[in-house]
PDB file of N, CA and C in Angstrom:
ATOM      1  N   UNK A   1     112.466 141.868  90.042  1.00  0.00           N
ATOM      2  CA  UNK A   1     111.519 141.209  90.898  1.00  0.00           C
ATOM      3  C   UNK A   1     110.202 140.954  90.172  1.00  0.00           C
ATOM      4  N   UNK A   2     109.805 142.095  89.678  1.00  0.00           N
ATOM      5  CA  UNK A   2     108.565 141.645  88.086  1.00  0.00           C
ATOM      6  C   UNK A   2     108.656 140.844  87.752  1.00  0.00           C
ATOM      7  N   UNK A   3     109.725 140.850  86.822  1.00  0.00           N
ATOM      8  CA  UNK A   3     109.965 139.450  86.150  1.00  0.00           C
ATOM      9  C   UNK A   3     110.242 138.350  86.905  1.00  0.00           C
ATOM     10  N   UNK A   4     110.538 138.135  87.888  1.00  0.00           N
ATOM     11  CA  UNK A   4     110.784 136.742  88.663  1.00  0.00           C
ATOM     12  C   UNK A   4     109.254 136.616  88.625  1.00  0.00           C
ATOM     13  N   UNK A   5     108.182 137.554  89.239  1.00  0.00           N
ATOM     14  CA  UNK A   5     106.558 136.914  89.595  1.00  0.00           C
ATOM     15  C   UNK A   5     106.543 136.772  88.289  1.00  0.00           C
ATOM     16  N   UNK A   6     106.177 137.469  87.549  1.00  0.00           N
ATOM     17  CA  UNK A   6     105.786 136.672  86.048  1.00  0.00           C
ATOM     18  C   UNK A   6     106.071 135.555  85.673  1.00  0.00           C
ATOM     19  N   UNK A   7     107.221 134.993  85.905  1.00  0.00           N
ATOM     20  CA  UNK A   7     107.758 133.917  85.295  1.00  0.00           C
ATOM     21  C   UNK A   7     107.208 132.330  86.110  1.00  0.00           C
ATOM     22  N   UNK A   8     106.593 133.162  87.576  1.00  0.00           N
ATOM     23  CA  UNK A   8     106.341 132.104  88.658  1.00  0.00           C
ATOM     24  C   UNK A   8     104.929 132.098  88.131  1.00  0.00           C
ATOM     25  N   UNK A   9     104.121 133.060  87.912  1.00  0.00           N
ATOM     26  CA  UNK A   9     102.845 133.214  87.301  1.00  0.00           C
ATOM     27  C   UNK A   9     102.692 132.086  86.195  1.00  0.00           C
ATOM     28  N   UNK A  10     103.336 132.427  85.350  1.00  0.00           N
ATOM     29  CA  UNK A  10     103.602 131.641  84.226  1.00  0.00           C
ATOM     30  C   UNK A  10     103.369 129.878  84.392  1.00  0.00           C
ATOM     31  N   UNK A  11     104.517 129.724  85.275  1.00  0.00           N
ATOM     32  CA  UNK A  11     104.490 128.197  85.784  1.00  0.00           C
ATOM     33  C   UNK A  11     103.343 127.923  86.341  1.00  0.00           C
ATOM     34  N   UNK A  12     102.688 128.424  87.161  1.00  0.00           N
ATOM     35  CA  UNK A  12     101.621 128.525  87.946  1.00  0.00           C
ATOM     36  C   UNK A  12     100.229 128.153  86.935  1.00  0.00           C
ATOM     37  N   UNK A  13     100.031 128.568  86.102  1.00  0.00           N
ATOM     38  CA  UNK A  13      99.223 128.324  85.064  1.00  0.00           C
ATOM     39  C   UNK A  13      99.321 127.266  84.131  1.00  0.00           C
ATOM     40  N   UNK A  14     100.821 126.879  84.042  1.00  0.00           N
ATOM     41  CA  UNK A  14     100.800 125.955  83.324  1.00  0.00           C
ATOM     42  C   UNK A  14     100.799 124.330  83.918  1.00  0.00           C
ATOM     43  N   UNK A  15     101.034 124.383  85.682  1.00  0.00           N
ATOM     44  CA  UNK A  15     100.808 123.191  85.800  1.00  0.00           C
ATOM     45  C   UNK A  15      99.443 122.217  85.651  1.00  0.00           C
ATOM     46  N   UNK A  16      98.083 122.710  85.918  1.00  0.00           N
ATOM     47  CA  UNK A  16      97.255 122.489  85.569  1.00  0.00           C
ATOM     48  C   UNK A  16      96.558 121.570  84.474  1.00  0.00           C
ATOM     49  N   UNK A  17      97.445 122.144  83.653  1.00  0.00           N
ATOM     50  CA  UNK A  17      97.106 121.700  82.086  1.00  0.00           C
ATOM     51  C   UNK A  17      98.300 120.928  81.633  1.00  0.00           C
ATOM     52  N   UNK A  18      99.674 120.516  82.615  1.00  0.00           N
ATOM     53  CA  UNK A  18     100.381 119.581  82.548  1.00  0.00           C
ATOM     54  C   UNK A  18      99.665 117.744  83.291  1.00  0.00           C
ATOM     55  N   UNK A  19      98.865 118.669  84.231  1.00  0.00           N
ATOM     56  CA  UNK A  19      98.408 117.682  85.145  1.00  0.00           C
ATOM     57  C   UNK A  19      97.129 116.678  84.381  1.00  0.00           C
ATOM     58  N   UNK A  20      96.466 117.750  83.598  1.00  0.00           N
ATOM     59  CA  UNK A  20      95.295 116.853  82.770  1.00  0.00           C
ATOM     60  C   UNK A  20      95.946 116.837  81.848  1.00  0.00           C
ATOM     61  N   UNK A  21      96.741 117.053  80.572  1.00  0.00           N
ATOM     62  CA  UNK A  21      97.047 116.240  79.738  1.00  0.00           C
ATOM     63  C   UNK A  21      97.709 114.831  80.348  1.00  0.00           C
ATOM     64  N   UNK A  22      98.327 114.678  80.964  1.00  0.00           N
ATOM     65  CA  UNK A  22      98.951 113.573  81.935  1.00  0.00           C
ATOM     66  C   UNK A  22      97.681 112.592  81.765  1.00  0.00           C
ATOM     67  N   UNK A  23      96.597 112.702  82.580  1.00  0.00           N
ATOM     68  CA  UNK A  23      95.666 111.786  82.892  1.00  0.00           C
ATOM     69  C   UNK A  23      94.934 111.800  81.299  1.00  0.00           C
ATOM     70  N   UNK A  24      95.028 112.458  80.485  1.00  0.00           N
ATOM     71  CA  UNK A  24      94.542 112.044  79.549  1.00  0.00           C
ATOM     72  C   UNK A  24      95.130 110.958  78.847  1.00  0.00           C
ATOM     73  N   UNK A  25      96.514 111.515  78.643  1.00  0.00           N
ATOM     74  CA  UNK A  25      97.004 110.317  78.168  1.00  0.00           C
ATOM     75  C   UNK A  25      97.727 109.447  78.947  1.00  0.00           C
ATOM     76  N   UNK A  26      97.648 109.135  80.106  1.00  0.00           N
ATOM     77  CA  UNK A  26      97.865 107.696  80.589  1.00  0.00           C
ATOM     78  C   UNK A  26      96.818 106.666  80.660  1.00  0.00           C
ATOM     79  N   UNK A  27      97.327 105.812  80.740  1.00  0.00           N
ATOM     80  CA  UNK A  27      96.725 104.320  80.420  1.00  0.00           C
ATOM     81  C   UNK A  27      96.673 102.657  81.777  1.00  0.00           C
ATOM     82  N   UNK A  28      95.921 102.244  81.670  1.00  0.00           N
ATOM     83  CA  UNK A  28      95.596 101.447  82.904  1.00  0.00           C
ATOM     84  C   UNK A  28      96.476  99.864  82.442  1.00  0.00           C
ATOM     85  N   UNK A  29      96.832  99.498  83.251  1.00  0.00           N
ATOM     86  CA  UNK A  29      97.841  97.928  83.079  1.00  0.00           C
ATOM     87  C   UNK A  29      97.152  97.196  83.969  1.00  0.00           C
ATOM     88  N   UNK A  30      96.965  95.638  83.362  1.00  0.00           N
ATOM     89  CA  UNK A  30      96.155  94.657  84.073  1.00  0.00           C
ATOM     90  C   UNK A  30      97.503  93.687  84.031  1.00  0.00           C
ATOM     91  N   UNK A  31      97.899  92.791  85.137  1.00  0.00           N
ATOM     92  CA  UNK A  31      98.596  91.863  84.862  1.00  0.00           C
ATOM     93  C   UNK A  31      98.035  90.282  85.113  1.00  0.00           C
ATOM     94  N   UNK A  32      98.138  89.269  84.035  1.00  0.00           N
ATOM     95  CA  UNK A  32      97.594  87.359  84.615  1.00  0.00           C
ATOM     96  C   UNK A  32      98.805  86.779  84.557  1.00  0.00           C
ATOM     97  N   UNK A  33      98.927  85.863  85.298  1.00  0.00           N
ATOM     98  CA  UNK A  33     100.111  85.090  85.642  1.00  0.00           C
ATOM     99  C   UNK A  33      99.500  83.314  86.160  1.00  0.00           C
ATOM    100  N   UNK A  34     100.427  82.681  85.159  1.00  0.00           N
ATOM    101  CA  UNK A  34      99.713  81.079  85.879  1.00  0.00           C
ATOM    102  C   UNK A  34     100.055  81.383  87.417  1.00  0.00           C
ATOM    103  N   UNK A  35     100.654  81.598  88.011  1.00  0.00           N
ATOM    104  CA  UNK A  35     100.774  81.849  89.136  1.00  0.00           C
ATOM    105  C   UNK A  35      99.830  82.801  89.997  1.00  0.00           C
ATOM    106  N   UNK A  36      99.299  83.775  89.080  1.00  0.00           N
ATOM    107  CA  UNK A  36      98.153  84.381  90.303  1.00  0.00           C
ATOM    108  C   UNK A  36      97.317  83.843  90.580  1.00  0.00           C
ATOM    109  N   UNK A  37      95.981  84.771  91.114  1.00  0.00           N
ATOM    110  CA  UNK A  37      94.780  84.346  91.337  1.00  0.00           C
ATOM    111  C   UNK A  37      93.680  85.509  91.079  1.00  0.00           C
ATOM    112  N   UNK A  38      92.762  84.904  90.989  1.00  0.00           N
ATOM    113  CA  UNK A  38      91.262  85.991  89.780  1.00  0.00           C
ATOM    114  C   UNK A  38      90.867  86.499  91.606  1.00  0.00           C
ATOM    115  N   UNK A  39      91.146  86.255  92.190  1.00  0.00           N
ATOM    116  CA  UNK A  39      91.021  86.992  94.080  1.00  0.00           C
ATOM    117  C   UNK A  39      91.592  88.218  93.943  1.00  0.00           C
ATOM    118  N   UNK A  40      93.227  88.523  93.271  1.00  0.00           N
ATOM    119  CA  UNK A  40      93.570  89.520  93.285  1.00  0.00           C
ATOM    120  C   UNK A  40      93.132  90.708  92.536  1.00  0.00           C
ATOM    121  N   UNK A  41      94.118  91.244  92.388  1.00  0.00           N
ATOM    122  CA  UNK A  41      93.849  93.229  92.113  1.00  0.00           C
ATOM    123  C   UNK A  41      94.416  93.315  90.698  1.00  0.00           C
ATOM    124  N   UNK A  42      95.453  92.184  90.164  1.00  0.00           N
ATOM    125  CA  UNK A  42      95.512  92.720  88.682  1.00  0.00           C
ATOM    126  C   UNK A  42      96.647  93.319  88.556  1.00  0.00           C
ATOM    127  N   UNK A  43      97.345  93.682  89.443  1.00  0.00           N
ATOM    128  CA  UNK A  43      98.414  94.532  89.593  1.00  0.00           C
ATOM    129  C   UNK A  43      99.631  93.626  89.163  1.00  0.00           C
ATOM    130  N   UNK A  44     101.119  94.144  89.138  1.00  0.00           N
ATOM    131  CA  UNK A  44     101.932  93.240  88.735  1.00  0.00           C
ATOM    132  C   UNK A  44     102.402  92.410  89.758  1.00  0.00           C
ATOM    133  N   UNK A  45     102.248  93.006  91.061  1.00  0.00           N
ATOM    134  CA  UNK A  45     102.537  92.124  92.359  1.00  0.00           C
ATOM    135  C   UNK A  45     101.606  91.445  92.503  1.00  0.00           C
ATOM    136  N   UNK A  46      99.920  91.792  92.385  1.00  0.00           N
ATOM    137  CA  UNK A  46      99.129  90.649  92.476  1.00  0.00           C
ATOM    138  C   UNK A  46      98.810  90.399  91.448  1.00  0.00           C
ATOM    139  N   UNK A  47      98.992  89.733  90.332  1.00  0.00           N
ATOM    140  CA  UNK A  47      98.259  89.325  89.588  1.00  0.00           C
ATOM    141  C   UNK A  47      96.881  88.491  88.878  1.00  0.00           C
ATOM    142  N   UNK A  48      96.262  88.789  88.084  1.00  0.00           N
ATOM    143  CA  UNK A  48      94.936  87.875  87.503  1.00  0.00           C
ATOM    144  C   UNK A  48      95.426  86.222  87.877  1.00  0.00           C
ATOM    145  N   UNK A  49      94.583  85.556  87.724  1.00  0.00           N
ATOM    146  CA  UNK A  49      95.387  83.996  87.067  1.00  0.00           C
ATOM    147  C   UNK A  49      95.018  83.954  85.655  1.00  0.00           C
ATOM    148  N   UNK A  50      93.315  84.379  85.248  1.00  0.00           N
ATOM    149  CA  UNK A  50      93.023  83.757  83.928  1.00  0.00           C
ATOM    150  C   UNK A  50      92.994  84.873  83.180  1.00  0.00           C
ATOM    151  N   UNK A  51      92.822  84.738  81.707  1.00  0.00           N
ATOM    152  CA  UNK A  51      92.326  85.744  80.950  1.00  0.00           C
ATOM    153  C   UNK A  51      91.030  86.311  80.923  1.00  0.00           C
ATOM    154  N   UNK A  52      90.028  85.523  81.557  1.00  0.00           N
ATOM    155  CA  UNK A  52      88.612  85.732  81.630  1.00  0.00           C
ATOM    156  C   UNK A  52      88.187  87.002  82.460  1.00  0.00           C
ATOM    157  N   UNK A  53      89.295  86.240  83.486  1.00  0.00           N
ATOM    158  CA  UNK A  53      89.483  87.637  84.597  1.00  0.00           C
ATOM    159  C   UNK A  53      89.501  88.832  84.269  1.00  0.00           C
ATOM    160  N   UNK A  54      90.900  88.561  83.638  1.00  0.00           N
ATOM    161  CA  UNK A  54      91.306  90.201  83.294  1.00  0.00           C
ATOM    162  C   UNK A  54      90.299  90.763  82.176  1.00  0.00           C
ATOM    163  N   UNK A  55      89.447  89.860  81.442  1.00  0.00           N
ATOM    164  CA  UNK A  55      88.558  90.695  79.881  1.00  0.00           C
ATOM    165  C   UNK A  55      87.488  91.312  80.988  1.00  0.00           C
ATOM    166  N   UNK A  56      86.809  90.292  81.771  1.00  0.00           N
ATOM    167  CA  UNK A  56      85.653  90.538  82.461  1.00  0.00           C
ATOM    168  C   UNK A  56      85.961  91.735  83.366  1.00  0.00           C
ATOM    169  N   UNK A  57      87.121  92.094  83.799  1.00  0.00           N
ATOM    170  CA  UNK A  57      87.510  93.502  84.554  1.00  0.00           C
ATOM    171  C   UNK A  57      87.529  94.421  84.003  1.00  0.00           C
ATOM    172  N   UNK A  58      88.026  94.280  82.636  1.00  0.00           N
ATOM    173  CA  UNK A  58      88.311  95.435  81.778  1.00  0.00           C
ATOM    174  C   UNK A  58      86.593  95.872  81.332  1.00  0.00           C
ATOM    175  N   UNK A  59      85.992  94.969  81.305  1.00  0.00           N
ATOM    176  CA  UNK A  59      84.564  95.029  80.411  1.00  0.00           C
ATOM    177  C   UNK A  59      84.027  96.035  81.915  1.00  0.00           C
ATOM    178  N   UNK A  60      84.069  95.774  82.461  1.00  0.00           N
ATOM    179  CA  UNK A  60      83.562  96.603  83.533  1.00  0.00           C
ATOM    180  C   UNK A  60      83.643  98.233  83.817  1.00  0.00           C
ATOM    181  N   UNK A  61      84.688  98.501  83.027  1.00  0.00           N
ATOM    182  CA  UNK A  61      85.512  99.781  83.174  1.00  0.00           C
ATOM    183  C   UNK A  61      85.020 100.442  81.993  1.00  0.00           C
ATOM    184  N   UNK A  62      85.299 102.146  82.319  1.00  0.00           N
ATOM    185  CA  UNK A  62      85.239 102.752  81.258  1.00  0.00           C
ATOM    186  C   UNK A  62      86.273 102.890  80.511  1.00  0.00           C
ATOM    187  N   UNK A  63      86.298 102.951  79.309  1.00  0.00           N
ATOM    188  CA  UNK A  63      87.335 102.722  78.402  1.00  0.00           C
ATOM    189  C   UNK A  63      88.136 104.046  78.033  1.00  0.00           C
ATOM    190  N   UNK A  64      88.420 105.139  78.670  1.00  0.00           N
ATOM    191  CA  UNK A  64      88.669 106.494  78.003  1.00  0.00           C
ATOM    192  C   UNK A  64      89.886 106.717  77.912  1.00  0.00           C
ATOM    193  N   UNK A  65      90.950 105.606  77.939  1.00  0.00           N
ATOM    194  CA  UNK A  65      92.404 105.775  77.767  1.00  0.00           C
ATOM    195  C   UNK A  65      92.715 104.402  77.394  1.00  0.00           C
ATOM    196  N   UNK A  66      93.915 104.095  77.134  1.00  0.00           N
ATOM    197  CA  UNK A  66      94.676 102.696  76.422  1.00  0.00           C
ATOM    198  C   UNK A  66      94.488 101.686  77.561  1.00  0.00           C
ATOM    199  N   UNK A  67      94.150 100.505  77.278  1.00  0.00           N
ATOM    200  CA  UNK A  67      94.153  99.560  78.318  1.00  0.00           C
ATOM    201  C   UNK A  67      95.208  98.563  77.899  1.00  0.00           C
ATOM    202  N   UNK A  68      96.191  98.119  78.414  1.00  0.00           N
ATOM    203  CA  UNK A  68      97.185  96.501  78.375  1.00  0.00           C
ATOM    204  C   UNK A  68      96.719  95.472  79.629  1.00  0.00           C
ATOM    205  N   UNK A  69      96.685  94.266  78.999  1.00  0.00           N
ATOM    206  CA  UNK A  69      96.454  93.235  79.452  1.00  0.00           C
ATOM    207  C   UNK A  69      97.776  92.559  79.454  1.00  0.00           C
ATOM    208  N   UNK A  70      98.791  92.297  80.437  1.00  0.00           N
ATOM    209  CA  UNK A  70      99.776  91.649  80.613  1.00  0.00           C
ATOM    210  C   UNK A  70      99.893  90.582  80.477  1.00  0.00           C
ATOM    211  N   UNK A  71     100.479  89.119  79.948  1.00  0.00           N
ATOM    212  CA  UNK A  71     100.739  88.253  80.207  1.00  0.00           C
ATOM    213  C   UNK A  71     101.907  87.820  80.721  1.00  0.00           C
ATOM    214  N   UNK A  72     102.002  87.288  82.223  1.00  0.00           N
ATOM    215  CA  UNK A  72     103.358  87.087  82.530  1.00  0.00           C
ATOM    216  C   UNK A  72     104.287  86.005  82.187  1.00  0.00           C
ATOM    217  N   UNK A  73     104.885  85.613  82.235  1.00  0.00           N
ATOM    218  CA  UNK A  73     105.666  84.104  81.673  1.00  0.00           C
ATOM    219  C   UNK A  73     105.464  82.849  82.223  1.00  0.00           C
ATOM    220  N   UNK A  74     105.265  82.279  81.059  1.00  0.00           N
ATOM    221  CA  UNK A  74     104.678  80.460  81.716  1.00  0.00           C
ATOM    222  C   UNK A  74     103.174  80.083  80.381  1.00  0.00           C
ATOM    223  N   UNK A  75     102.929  79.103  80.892  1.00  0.00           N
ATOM    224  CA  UNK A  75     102.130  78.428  80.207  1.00  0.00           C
ATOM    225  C   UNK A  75     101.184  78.362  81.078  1.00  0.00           C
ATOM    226  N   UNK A  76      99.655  79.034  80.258  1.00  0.00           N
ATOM    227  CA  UNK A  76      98.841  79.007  80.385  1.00  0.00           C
ATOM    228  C   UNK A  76      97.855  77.793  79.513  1.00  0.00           C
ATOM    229  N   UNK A  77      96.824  77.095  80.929  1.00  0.00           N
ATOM    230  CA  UNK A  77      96.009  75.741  80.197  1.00  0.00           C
ATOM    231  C   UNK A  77      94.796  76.389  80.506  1.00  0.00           C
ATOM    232  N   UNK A  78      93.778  76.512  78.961  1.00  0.00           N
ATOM    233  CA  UNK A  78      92.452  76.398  79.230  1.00  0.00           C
ATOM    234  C   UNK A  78      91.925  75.640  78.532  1.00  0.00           C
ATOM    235  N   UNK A  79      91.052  75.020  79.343  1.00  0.00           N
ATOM    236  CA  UNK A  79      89.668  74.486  79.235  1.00  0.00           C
ATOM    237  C   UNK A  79      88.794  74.546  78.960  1.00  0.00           C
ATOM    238  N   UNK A  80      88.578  75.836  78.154  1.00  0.00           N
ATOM    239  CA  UNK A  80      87.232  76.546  77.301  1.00  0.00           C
ATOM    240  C   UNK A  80      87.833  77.289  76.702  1.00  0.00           C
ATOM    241  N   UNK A  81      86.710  77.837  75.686  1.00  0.00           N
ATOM    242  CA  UNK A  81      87.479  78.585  74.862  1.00  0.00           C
ATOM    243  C   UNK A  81      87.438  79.917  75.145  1.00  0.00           C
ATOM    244  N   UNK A  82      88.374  80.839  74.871  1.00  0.00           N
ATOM    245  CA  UNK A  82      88.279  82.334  75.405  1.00  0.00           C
ATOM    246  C   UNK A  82      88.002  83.820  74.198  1.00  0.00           C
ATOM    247  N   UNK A  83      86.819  83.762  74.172  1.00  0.00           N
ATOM    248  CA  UNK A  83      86.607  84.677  73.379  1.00  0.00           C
ATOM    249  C   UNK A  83      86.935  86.195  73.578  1.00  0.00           C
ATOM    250  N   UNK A  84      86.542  86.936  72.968  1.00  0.00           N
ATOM    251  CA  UNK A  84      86.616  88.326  72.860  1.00  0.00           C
ATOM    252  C   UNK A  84      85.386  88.622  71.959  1.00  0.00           C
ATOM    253  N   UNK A  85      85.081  90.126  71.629  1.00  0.00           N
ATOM    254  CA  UNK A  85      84.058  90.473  71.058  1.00  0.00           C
ATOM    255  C   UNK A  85      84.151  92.062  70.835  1.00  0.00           C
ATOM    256  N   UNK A  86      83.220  92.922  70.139  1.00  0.00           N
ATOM    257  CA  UNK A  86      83.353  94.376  70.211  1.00  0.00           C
ATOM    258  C   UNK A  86      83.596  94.831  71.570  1.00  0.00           C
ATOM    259  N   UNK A  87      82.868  94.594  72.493  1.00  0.00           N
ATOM    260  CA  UNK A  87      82.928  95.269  73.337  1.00  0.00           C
ATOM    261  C   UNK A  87      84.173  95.075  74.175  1.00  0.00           C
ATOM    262  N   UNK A  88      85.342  94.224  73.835  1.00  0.00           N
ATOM    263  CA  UNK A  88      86.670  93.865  74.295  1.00  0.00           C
ATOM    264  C   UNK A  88      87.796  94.935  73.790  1.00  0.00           C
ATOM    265  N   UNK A  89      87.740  95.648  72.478  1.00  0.00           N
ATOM    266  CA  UNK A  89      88.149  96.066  72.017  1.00  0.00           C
ATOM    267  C   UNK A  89      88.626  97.557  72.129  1.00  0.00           C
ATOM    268  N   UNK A  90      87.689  98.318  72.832  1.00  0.00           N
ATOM    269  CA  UNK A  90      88.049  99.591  73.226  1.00  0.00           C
ATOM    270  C   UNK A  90      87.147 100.489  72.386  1.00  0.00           C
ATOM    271  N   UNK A  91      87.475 101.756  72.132  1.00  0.00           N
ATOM    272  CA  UNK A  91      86.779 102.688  70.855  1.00  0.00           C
ATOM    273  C   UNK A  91      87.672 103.807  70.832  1.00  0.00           C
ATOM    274  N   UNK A  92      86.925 105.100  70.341  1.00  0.00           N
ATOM    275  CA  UNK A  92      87.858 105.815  69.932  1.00  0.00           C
ATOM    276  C   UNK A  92      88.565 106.636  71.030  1.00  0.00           C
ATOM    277  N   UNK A  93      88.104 106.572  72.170  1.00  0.00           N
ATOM    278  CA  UNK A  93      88.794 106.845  73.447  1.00  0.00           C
ATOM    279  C   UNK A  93      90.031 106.244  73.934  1.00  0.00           C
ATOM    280  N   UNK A  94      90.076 104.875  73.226  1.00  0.00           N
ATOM    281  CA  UNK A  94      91.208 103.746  74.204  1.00  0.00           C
ATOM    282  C   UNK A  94      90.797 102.597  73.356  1.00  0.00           C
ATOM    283  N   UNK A  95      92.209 102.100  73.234  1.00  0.00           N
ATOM    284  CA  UNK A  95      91.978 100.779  72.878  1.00  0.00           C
ATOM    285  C   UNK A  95      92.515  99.853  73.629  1.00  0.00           C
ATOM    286  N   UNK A  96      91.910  98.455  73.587  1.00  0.00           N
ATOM    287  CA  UNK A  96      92.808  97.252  74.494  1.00  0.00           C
ATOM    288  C   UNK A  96      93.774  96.700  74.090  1.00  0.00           C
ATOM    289  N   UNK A  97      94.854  96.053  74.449  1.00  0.00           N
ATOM    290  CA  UNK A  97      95.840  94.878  74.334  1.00  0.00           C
ATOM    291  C   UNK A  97      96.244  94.395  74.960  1.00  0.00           C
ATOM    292  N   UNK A  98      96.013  92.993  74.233  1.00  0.00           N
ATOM    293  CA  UNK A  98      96.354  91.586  75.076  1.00  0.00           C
ATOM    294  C   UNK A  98      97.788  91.826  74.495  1.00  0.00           C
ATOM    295  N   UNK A  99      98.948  91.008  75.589  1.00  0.00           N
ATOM    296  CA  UNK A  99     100.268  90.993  75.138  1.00  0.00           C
ATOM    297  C   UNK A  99     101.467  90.602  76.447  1.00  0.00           C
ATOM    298  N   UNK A 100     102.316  89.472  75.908  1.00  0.00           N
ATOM    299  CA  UNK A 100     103.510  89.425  76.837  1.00  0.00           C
ATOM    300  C   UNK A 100     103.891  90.394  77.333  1.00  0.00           C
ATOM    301  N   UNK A 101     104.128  90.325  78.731  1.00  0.00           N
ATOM    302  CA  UNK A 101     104.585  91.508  79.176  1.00  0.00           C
ATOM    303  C   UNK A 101     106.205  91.369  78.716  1.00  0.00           C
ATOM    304  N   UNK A 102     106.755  92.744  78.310  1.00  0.00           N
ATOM    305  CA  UNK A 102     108.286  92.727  77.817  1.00  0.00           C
ATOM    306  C   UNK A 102     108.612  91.836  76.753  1.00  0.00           C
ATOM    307  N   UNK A 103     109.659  90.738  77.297  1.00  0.00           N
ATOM    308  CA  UNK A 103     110.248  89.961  76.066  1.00  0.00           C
ATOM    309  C   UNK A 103     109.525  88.375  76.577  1.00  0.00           C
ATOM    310  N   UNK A 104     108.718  88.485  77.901  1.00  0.00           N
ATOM    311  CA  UNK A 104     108.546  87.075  78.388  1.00  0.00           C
ATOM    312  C   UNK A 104     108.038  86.307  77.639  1.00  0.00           C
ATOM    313  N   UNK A 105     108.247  84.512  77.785  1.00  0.00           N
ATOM    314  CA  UNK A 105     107.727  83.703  76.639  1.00  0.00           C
ATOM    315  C   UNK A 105     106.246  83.570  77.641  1.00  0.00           C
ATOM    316  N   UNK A 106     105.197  83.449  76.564  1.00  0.00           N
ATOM    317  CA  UNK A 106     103.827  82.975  77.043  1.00  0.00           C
ATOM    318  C   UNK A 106     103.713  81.884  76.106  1.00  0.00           C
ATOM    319  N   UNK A 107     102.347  80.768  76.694  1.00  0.00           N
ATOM    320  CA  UNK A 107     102.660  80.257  75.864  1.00  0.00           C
ATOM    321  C   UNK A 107     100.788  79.504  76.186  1.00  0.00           C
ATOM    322  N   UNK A 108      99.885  80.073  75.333  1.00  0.00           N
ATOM    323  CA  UNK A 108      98.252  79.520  75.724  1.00  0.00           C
ATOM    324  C   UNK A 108      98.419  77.979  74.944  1.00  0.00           C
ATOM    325  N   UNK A 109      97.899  76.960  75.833  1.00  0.00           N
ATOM    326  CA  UNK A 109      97.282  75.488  75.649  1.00  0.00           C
ATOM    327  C   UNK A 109      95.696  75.556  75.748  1.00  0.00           C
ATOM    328  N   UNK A 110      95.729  74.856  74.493  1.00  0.00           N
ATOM    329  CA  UNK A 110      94.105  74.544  74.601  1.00  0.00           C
ATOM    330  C   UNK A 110      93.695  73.404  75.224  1.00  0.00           C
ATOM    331  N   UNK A 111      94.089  72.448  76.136  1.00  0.00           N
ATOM    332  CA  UNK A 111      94.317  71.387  76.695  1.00  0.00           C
ATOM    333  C   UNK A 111      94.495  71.546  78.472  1.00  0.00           C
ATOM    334  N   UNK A 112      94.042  70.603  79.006  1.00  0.00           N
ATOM    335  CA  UNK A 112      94.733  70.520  79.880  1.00  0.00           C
ATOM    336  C   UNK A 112      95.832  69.085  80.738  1.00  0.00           C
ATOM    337  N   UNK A 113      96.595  69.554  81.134  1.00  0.00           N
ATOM    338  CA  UNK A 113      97.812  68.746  82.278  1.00  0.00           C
ATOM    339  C   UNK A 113      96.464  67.508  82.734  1.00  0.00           C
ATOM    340  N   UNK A 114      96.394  66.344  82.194  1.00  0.00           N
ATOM    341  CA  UNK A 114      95.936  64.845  82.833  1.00  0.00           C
ATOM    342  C   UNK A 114      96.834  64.611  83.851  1.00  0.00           C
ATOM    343  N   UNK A 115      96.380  64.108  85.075  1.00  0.00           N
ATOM    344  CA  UNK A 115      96.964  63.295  86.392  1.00  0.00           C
ATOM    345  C   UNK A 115      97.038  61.926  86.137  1.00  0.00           C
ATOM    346  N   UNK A 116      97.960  61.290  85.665  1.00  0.00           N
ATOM    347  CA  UNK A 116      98.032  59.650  85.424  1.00  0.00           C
ATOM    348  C   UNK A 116      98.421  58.957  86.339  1.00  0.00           C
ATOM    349  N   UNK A 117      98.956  59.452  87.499  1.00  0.00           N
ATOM    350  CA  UNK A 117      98.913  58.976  88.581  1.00  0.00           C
ATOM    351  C   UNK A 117      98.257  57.931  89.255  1.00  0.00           C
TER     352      UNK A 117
END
């Protein structure tokens, strides 16, 4: 019976420090989709529409774990140009990435779709 509490003791102590390494190392996911909208939450059900969105959200945040910026599949058209800068980048806490989500094709235009209509 000792040894059973000890062993529960044991566990008992160690969830704690399962629970914050966890949040240390997890990491925040942004998702843009030509199909969303910069209204939403970023999430993979709601998604960004632009990239501006998602930098200008991230810039907002503290950076203390890995950040991904999703791109979902389709072709994206902009109309300006989309920079980045140090402060896009992350530090030694977390870094950012832009990136297809999975294997999806993305595909940025610097142009946009004319109505000839």
């Amino acid at each position: 019976m000792k040894r059973l509490l000890c062993i529960i003791a044991a566990i008992m102590l160690l969830i704690p420090n399962i629970s914050a390494y966890a949040e240390e190392n997890s990491h925040m996911e942004y998702f843009v989709s030509p199909y969303g909208s910069d209204n939403n939450a970023g999430t993979i059900d709601s998604p960004f529409k632009t990239l501006e969105k998602a930098r200008d959200t991230v810039r907002t945040i503290e950076k203390n774990n890995d950040i991904y910026i999703y791109l979902r599949e389709g072709d994206y058209y902009m109309s300006e140009s989309f920079s980045l800068d140090s402060q896009d980048s992350g530090n030694s806490s977390g870094t950012v990435t832009y990136s297809a989500y999975n294997d999806e094709s993305v595909t940025l235009h610097g142009d946009v779709i004319l109505d000839i209509n």
